[in-house]
PDB file of N, CA and C in Angstrom:
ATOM      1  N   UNK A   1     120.726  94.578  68.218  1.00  0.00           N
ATOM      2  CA  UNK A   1     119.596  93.674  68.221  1.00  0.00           C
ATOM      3  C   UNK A   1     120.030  92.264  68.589  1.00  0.00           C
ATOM      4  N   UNK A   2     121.083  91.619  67.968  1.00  0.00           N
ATOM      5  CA  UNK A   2     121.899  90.405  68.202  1.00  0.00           C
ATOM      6  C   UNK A   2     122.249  90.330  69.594  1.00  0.00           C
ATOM      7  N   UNK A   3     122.706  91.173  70.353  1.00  0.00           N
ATOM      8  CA  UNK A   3     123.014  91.498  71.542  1.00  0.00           C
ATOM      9  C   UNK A   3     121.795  91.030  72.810  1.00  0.00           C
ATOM     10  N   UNK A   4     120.581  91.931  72.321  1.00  0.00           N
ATOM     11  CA  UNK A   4     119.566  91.843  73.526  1.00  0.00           C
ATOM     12  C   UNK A   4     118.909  90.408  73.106  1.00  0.00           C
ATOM     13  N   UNK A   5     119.116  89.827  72.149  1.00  0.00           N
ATOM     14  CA  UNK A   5     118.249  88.486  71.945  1.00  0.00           C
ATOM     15  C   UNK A   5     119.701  87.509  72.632  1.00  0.00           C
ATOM     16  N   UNK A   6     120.658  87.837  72.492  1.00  0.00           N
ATOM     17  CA  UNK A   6     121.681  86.858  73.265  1.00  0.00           C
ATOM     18  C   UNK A   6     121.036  87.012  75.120  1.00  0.00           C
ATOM     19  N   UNK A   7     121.181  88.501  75.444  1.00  0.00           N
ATOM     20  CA  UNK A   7     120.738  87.968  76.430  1.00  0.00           C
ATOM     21  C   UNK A   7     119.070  87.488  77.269  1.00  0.00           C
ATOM     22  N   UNK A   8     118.285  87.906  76.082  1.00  0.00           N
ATOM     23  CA  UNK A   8     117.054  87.274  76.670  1.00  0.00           C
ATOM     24  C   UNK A   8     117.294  85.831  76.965  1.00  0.00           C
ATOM     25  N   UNK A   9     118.013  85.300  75.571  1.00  0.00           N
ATOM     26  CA  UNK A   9     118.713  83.587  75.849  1.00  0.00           C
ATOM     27  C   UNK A   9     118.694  83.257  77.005  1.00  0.00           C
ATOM     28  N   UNK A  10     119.834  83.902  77.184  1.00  0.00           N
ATOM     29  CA  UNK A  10     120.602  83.583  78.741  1.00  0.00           C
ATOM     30  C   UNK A  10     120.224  83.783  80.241  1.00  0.00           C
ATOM     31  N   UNK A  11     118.982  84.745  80.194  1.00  0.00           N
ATOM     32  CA  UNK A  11     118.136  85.112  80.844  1.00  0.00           C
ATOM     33  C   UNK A  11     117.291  83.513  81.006  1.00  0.00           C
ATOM     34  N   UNK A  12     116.558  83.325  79.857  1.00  0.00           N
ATOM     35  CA  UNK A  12     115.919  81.973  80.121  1.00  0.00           C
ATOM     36  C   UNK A  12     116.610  80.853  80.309  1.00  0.00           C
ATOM     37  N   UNK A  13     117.946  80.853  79.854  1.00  0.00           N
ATOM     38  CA  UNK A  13     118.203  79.519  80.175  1.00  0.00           C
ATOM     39  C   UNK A  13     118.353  79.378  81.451  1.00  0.00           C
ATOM     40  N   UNK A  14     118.827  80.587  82.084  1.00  0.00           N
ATOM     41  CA  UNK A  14     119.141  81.010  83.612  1.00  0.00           C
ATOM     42  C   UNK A  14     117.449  80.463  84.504  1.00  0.00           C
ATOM     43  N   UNK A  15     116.808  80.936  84.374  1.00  0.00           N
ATOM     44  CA  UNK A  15     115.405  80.575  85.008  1.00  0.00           C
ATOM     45  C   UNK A  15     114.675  79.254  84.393  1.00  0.00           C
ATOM     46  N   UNK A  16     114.700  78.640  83.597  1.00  0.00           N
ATOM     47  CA  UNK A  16     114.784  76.831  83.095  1.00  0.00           C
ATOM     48  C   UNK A  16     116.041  76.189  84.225  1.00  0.00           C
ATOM     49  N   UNK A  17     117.079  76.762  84.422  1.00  0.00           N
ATOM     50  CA  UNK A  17     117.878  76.300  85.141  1.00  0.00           C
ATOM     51  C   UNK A  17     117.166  75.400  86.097  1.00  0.00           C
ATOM     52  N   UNK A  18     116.934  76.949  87.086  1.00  0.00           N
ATOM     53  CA  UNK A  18     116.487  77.421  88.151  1.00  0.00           C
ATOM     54  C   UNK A  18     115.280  76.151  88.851  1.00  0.00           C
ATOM     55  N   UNK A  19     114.221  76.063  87.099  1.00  0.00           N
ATOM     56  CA  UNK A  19     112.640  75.863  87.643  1.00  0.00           C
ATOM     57  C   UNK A  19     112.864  74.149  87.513  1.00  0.00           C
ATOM     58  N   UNK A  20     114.208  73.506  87.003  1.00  0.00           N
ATOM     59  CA  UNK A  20     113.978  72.710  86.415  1.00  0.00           C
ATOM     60  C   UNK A  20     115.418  71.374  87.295  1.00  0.00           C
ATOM     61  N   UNK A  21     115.840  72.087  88.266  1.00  0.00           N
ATOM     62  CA  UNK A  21     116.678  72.050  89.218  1.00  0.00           C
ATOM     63  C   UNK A  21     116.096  70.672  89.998  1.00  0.00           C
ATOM     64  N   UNK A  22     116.250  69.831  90.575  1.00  0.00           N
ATOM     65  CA  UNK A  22     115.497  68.452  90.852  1.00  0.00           C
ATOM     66  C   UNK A  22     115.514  68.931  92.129  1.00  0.00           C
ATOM     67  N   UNK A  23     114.351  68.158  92.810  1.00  0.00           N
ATOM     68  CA  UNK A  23     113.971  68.656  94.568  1.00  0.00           C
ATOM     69  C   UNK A  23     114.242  67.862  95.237  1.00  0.00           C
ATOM     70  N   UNK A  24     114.867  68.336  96.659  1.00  0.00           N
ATOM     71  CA  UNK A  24     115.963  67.952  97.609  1.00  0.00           C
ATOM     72  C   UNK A  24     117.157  68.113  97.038  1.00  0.00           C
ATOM     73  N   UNK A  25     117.220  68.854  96.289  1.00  0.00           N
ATOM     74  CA  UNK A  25     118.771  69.488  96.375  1.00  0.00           C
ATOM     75  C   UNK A  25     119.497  71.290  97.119  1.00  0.00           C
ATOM     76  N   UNK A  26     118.495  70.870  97.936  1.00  0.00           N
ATOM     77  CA  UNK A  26     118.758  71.962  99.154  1.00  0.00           C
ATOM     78  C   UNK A  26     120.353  71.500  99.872  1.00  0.00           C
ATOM     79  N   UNK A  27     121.254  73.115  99.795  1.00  0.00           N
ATOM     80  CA  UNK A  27     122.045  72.701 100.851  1.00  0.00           C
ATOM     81  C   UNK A  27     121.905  72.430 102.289  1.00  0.00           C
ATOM     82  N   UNK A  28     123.051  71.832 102.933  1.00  0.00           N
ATOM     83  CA  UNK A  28     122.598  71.274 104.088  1.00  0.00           C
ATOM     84  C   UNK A  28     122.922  72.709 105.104  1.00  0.00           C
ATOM     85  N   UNK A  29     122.145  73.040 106.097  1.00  0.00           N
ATOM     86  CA  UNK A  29     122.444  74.333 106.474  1.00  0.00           C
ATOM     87  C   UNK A  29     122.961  74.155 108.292  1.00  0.00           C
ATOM     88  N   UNK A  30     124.400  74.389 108.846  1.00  0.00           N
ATOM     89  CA  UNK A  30     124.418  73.933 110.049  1.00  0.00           C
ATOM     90  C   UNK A  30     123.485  75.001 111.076  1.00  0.00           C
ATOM     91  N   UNK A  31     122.572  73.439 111.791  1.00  0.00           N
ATOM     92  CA  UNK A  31     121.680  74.591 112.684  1.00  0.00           C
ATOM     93  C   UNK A  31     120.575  73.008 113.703  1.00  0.00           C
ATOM     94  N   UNK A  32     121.033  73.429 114.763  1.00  0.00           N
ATOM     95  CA  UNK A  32     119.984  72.410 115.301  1.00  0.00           C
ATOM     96  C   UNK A  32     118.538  72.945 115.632  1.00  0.00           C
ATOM     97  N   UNK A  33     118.060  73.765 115.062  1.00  0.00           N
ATOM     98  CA  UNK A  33     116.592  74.008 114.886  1.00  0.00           C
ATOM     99  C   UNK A  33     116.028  73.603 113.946  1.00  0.00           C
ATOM    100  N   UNK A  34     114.700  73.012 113.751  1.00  0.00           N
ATOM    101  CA  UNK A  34     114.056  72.599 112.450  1.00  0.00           C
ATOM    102  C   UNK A  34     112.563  73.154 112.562  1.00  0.00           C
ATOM    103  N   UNK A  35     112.129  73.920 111.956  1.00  0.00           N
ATOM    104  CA  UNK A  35     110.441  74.660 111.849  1.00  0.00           C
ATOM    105  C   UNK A  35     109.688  73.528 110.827  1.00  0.00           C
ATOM    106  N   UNK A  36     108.318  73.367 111.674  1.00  0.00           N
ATOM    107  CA  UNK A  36     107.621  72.615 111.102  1.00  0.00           C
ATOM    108  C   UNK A  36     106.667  73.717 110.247  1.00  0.00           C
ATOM    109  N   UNK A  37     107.073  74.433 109.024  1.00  0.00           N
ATOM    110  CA  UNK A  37     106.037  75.322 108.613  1.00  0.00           C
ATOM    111  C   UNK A  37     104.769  75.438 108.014  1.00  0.00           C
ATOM    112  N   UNK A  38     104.199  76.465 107.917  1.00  0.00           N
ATOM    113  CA  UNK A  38     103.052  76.625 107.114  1.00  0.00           C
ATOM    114  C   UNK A  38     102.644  75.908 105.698  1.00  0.00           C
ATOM    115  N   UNK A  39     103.686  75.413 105.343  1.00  0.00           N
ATOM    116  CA  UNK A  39     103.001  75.540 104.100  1.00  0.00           C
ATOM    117  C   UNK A  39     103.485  73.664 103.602  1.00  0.00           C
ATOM    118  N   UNK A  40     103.565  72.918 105.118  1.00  0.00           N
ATOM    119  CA  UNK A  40     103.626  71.484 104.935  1.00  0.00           C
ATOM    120  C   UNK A  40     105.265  71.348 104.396  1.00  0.00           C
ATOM    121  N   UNK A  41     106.315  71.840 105.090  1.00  0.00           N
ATOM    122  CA  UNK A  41     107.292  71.578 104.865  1.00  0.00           C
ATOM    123  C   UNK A  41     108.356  71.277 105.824  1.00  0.00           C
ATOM    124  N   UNK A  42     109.429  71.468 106.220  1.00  0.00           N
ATOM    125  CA  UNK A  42     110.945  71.244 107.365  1.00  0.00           C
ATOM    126  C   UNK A  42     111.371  72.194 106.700  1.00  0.00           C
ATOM    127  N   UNK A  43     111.528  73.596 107.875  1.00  0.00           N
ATOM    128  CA  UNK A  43     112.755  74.663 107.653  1.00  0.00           C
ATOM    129  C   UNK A  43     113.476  74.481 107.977  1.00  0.00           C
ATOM    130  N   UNK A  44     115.127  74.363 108.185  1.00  0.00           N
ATOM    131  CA  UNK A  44     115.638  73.838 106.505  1.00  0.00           C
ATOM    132  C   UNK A  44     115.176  72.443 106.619  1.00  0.00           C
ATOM    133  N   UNK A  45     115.153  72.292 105.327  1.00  0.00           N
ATOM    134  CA  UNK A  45     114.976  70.735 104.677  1.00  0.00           C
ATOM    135  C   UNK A  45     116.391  70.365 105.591  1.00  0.00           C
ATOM    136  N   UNK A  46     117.323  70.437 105.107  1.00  0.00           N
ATOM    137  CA  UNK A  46     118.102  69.571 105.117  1.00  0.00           C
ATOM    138  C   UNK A  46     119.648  69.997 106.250  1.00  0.00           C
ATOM    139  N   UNK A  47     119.570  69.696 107.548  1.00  0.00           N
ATOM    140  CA  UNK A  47     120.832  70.095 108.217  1.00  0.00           C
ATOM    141  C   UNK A  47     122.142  69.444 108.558  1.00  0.00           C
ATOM    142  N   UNK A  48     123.208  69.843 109.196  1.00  0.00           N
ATOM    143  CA  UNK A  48     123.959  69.627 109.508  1.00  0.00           C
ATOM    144  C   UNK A  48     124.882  69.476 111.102  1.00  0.00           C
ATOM    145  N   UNK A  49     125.012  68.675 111.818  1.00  0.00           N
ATOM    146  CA  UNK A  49     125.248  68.581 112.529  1.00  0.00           C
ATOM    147  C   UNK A  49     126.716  68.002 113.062  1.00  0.00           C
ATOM    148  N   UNK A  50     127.090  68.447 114.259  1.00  0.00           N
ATOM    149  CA  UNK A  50     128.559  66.978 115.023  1.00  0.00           C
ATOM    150  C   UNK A  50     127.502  66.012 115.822  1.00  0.00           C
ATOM    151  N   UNK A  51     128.018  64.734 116.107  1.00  0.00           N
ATOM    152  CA  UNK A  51     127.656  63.731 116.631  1.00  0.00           C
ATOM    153  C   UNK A  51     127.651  64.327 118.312  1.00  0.00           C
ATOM    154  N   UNK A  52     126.303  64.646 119.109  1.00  0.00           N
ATOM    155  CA  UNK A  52     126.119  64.952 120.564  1.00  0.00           C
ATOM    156  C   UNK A  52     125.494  65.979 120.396  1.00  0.00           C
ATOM    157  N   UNK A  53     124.696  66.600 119.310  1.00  0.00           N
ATOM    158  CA  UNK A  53     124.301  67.590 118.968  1.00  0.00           C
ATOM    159  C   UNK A  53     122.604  66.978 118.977  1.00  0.00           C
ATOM    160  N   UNK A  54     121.992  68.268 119.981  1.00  0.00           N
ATOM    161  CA  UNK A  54     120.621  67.551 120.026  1.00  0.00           C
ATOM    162  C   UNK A  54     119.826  68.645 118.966  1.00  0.00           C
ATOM    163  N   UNK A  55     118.987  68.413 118.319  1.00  0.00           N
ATOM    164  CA  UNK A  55     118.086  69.031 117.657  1.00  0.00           C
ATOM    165  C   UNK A  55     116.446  68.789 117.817  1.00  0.00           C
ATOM    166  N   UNK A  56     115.880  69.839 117.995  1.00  0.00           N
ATOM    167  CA  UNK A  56     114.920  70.173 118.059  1.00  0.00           C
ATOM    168  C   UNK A  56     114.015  70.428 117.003  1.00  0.00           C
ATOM    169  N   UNK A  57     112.341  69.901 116.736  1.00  0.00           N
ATOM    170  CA  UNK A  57     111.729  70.540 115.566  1.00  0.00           C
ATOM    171  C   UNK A  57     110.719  71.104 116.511  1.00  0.00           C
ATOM    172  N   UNK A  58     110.071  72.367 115.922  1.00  0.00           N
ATOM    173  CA  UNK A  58     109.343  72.976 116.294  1.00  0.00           C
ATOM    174  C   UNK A  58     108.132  73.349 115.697  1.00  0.00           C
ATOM    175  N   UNK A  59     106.927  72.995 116.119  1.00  0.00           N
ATOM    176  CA  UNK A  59     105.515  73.213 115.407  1.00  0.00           C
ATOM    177  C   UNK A  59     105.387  74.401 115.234  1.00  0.00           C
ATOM    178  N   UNK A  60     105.493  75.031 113.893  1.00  0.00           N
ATOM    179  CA  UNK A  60     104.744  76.261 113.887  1.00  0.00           C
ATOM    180  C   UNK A  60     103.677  77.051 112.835  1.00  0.00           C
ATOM    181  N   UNK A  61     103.179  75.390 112.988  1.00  0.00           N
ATOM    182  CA  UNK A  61     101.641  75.215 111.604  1.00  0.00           C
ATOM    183  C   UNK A  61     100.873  75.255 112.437  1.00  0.00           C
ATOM    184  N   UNK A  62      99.505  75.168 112.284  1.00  0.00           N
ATOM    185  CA  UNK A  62      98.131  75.087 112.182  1.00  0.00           C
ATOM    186  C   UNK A  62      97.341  73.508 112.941  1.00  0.00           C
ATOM    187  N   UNK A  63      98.353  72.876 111.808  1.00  0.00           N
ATOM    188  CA  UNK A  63      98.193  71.184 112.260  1.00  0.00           C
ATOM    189  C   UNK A  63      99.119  70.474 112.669  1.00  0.00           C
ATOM    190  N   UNK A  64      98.598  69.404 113.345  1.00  0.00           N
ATOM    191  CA  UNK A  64      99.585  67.995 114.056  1.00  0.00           C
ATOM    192  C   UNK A  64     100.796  68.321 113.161  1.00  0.00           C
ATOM    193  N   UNK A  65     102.050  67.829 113.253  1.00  0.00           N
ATOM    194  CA  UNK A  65     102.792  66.917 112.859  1.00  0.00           C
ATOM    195  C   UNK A  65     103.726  66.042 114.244  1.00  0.00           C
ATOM    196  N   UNK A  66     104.329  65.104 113.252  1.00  0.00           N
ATOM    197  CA  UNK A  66     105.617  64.711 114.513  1.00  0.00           C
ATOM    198  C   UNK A  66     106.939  64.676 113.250  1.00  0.00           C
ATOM    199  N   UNK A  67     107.390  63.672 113.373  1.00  0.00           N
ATOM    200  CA  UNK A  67     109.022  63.442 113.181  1.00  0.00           C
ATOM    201  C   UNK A  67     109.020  61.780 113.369  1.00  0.00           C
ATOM    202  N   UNK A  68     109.487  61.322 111.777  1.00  0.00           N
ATOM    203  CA  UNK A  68     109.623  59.715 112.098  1.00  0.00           C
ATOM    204  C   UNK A  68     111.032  59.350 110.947  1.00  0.00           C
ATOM    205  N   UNK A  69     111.855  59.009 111.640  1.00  0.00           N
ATOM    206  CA  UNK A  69     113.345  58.226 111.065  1.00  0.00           C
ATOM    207  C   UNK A  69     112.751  57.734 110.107  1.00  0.00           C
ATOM    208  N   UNK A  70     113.187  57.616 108.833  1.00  0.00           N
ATOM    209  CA  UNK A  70     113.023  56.544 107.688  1.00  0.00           C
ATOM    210  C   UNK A  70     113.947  56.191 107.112  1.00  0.00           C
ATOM    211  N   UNK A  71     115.216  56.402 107.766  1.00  0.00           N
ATOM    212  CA  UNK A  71     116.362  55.999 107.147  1.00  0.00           C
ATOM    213  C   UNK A  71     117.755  56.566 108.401  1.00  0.00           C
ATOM    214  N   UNK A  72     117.991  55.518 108.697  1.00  0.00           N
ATOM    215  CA  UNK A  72     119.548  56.208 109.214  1.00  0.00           C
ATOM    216  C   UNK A  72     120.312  55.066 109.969  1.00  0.00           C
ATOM    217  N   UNK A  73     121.735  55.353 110.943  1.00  0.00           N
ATOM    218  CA  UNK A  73     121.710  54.912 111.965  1.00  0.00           C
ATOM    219  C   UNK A  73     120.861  54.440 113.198  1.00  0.00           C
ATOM    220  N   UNK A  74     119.780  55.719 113.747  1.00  0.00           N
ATOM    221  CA  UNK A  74     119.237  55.531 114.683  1.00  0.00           C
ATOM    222  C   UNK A  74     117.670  55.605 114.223  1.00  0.00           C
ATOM    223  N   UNK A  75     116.756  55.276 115.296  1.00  0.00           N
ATOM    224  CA  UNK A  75     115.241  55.317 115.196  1.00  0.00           C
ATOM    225  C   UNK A  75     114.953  56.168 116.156  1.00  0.00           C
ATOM    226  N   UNK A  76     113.623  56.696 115.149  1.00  0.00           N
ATOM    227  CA  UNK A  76     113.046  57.657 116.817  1.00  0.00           C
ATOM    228  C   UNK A  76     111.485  58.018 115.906  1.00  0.00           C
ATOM    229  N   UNK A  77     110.814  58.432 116.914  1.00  0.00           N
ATOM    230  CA  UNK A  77     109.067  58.706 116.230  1.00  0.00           C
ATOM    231  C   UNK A  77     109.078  59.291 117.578  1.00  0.00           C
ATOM    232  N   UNK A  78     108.460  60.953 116.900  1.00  0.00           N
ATOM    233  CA  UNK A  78     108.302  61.842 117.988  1.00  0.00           C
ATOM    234  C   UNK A  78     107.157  61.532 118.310  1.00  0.00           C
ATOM    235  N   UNK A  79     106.076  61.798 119.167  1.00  0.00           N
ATOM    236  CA  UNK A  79     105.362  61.795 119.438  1.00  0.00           C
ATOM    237  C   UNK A  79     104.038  63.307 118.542  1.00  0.00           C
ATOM    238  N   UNK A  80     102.920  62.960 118.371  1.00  0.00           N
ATOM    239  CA  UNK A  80     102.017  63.752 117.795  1.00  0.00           C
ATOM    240  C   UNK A  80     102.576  65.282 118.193  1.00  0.00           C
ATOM    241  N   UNK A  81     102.808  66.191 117.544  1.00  0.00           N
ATOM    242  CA  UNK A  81     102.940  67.773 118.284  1.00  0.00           C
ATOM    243  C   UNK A  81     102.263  68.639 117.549  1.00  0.00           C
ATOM    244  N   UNK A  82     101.435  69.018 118.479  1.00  0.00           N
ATOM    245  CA  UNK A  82     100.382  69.866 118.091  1.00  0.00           C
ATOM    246  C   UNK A  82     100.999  71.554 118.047  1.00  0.00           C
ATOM    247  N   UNK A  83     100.211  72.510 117.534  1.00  0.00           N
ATOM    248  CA  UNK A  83     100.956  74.235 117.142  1.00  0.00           C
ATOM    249  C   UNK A  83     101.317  74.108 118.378  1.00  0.00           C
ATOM    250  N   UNK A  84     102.740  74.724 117.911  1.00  0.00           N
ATOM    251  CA  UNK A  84     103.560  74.969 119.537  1.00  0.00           C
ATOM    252  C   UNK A  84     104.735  74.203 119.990  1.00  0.00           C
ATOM    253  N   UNK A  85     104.038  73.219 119.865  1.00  0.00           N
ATOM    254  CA  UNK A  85     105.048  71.910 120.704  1.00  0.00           C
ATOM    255  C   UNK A  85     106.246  71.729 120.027  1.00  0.00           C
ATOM    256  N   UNK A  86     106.801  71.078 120.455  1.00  0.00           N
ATOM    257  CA  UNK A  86     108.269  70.349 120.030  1.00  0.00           C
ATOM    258  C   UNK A  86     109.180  69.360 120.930  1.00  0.00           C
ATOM    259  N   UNK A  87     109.820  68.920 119.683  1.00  0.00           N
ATOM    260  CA  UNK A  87     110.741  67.599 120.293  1.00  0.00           C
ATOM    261  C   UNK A  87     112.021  67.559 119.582  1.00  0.00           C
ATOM    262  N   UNK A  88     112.759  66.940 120.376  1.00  0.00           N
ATOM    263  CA  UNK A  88     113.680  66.535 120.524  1.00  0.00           C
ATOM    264  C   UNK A  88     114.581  65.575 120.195  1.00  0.00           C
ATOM    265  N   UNK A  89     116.130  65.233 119.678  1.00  0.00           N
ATOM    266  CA  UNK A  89     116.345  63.958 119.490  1.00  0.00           C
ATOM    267  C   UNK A  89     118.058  64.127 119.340  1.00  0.00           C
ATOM    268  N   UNK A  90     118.822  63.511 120.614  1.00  0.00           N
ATOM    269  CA  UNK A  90     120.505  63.408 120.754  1.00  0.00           C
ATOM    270  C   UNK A  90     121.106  62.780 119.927  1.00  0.00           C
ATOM    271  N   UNK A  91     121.855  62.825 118.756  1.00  0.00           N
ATOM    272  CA  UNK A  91     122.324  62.208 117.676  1.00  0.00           C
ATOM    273  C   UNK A  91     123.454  61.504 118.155  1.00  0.00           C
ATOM    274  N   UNK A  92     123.586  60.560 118.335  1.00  0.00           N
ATOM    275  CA  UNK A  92     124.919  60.120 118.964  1.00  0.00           C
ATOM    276  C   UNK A  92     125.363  59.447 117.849  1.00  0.00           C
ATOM    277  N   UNK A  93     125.175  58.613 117.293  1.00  0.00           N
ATOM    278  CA  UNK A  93     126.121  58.522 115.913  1.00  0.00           C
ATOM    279  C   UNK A  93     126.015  59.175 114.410  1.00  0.00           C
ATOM    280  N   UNK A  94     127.170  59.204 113.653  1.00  0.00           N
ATOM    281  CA  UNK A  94     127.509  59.712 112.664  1.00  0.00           C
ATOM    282  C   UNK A  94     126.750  59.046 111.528  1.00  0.00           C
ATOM    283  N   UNK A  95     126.272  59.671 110.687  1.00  0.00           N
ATOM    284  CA  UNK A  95     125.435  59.363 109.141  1.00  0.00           C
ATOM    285  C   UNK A  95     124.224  59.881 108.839  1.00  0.00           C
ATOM    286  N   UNK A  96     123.575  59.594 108.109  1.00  0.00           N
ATOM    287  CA  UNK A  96     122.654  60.302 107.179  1.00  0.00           C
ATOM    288  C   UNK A  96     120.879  59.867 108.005  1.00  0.00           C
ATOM    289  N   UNK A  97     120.645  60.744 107.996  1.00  0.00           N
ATOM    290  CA  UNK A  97     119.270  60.610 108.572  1.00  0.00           C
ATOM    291  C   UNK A  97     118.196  61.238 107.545  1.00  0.00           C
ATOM    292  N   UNK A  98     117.283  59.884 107.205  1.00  0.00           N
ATOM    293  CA  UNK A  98     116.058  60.677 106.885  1.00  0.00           C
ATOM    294  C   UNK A  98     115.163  60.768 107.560  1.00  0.00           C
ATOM    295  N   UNK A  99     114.021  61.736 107.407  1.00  0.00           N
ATOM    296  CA  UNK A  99     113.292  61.890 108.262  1.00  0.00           C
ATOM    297  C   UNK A  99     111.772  62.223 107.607  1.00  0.00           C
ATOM    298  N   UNK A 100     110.432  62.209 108.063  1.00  0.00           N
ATOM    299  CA  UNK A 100     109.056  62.488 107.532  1.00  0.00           C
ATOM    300  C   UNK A 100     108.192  62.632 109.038  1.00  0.00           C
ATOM    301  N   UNK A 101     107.177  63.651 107.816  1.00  0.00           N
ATOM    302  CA  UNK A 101     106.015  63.789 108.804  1.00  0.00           C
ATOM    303  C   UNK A 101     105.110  62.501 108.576  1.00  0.00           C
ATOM    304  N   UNK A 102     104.584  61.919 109.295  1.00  0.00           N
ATOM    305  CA  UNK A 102     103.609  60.810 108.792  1.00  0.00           C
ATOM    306  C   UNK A 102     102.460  60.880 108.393  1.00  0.00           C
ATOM    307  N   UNK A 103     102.090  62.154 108.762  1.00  0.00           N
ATOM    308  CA  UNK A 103     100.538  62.677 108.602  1.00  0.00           C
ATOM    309  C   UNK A 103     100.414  63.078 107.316  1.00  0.00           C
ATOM    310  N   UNK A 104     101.823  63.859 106.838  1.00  0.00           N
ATOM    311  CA  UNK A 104     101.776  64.802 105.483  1.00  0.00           C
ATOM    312  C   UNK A 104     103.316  64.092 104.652  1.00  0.00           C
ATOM    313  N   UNK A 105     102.835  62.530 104.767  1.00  0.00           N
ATOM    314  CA  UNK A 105     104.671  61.992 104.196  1.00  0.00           C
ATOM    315  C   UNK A 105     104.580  62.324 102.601  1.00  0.00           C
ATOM    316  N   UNK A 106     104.010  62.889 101.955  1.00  0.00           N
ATOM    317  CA  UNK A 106     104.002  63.630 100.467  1.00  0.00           C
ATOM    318  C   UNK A 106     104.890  64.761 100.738  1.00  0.00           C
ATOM    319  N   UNK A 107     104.620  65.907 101.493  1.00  0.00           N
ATOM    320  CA  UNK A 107     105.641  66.915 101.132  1.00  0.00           C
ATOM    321  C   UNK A 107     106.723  67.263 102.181  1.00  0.00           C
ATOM    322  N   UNK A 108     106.379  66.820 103.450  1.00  0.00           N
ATOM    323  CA  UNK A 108     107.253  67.300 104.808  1.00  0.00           C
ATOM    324  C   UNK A 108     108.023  65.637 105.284  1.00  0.00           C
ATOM    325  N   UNK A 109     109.625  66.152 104.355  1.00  0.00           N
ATOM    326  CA  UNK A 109     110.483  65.128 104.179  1.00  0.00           C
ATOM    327  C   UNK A 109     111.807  66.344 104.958  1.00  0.00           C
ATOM    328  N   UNK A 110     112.556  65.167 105.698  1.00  0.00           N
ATOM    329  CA  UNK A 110     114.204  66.271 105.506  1.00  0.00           C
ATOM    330  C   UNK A 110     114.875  65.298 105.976  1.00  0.00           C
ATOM    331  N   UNK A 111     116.261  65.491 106.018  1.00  0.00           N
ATOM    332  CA  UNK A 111     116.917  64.999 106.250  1.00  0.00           C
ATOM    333  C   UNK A 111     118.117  65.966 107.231  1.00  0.00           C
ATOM    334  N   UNK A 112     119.080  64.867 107.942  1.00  0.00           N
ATOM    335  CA  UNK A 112     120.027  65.009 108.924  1.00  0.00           C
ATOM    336  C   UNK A 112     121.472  64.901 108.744  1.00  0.00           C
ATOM    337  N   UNK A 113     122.609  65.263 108.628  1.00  0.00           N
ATOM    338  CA  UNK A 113     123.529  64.817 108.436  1.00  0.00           C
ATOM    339  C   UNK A 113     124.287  65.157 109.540  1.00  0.00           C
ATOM    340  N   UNK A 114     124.890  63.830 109.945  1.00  0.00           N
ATOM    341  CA  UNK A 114     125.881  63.946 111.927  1.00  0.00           C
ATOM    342  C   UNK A 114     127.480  63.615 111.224  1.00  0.00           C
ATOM    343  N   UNK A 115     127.983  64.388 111.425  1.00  0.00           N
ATOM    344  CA  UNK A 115     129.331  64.770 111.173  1.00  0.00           C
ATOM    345  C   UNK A 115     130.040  63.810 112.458  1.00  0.00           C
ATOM    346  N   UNK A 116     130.689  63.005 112.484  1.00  0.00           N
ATOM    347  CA  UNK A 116     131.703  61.994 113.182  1.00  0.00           C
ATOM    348  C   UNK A 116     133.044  63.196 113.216  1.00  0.00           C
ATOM    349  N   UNK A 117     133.964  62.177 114.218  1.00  0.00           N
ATOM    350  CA  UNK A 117     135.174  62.619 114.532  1.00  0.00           C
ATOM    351  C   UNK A 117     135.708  62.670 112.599  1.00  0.00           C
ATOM    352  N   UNK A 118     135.783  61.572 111.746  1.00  0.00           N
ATOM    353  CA  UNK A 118     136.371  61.406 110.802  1.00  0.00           C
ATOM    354  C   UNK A 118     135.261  61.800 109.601  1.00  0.00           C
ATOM    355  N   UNK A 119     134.754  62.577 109.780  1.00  0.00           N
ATOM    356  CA  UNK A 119     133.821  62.954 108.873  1.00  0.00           C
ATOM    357  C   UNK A 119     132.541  62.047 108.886  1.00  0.00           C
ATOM    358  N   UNK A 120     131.727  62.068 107.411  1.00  0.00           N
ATOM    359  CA  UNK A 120     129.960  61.523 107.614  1.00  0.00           C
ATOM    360  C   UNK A 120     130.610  60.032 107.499  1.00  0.00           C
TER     361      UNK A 120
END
């Protein structure tokens, strides 16, 4: 009896973990594709890149979005992209990029990370 109540414990503390985990702590995943998805978000949130590495986001909602820098080395504001479309953007220097939809800047946030010769 002592046994199965230890692990129901551990069971919950395991899923409190889980639910209680703070947001944007997505790993960074290397990939120069970014999906603008369904459900008002950036697949992945959060990537990884080398410096000359162009990345692409790709509409594949319902509604507008674009892509606007809010933090980095460089600036850029994609232009409106409607289902379908996509754009583009050559990272030429190294550091941390944030990024938002402007239409939906509550939930469709991500960020960039450009890997330099000597690291971020």
């Amino acid at each position: 009896m002592k046994l199965s109540r230890l692990l129901i414990l551990v069971g919950l503390l395991g899923i409190l973990g889980v639910a209680c985990a703070p947001a944007g702590t997505t790993a960074p995943v290397e990939t120069n594709q970014v999906k603008m998805a369904k459900s008002y978000r950036f697949e992945p949130a959060v990537i990884k890149v080398k410096v000359g590495t162009t990345v692409t986001w790709f509409n594949d909602d319902n509604f507008t979005h674009d892509v606007r820098f809010t933090r980095g080395p460089a600036q850029f504001h994609s232009p409106p992209l409607r289902p379908g479309e996509k754009a583009s953007f050559t990272f030429t220097l190294p550091g941390e990029y944030q990024y938002e939809c402007t239409f939906h800047p509550q939930n469709m946030k991500g960020r960039v990370l450009v890997e330099g010769a000597a690291g971020y």
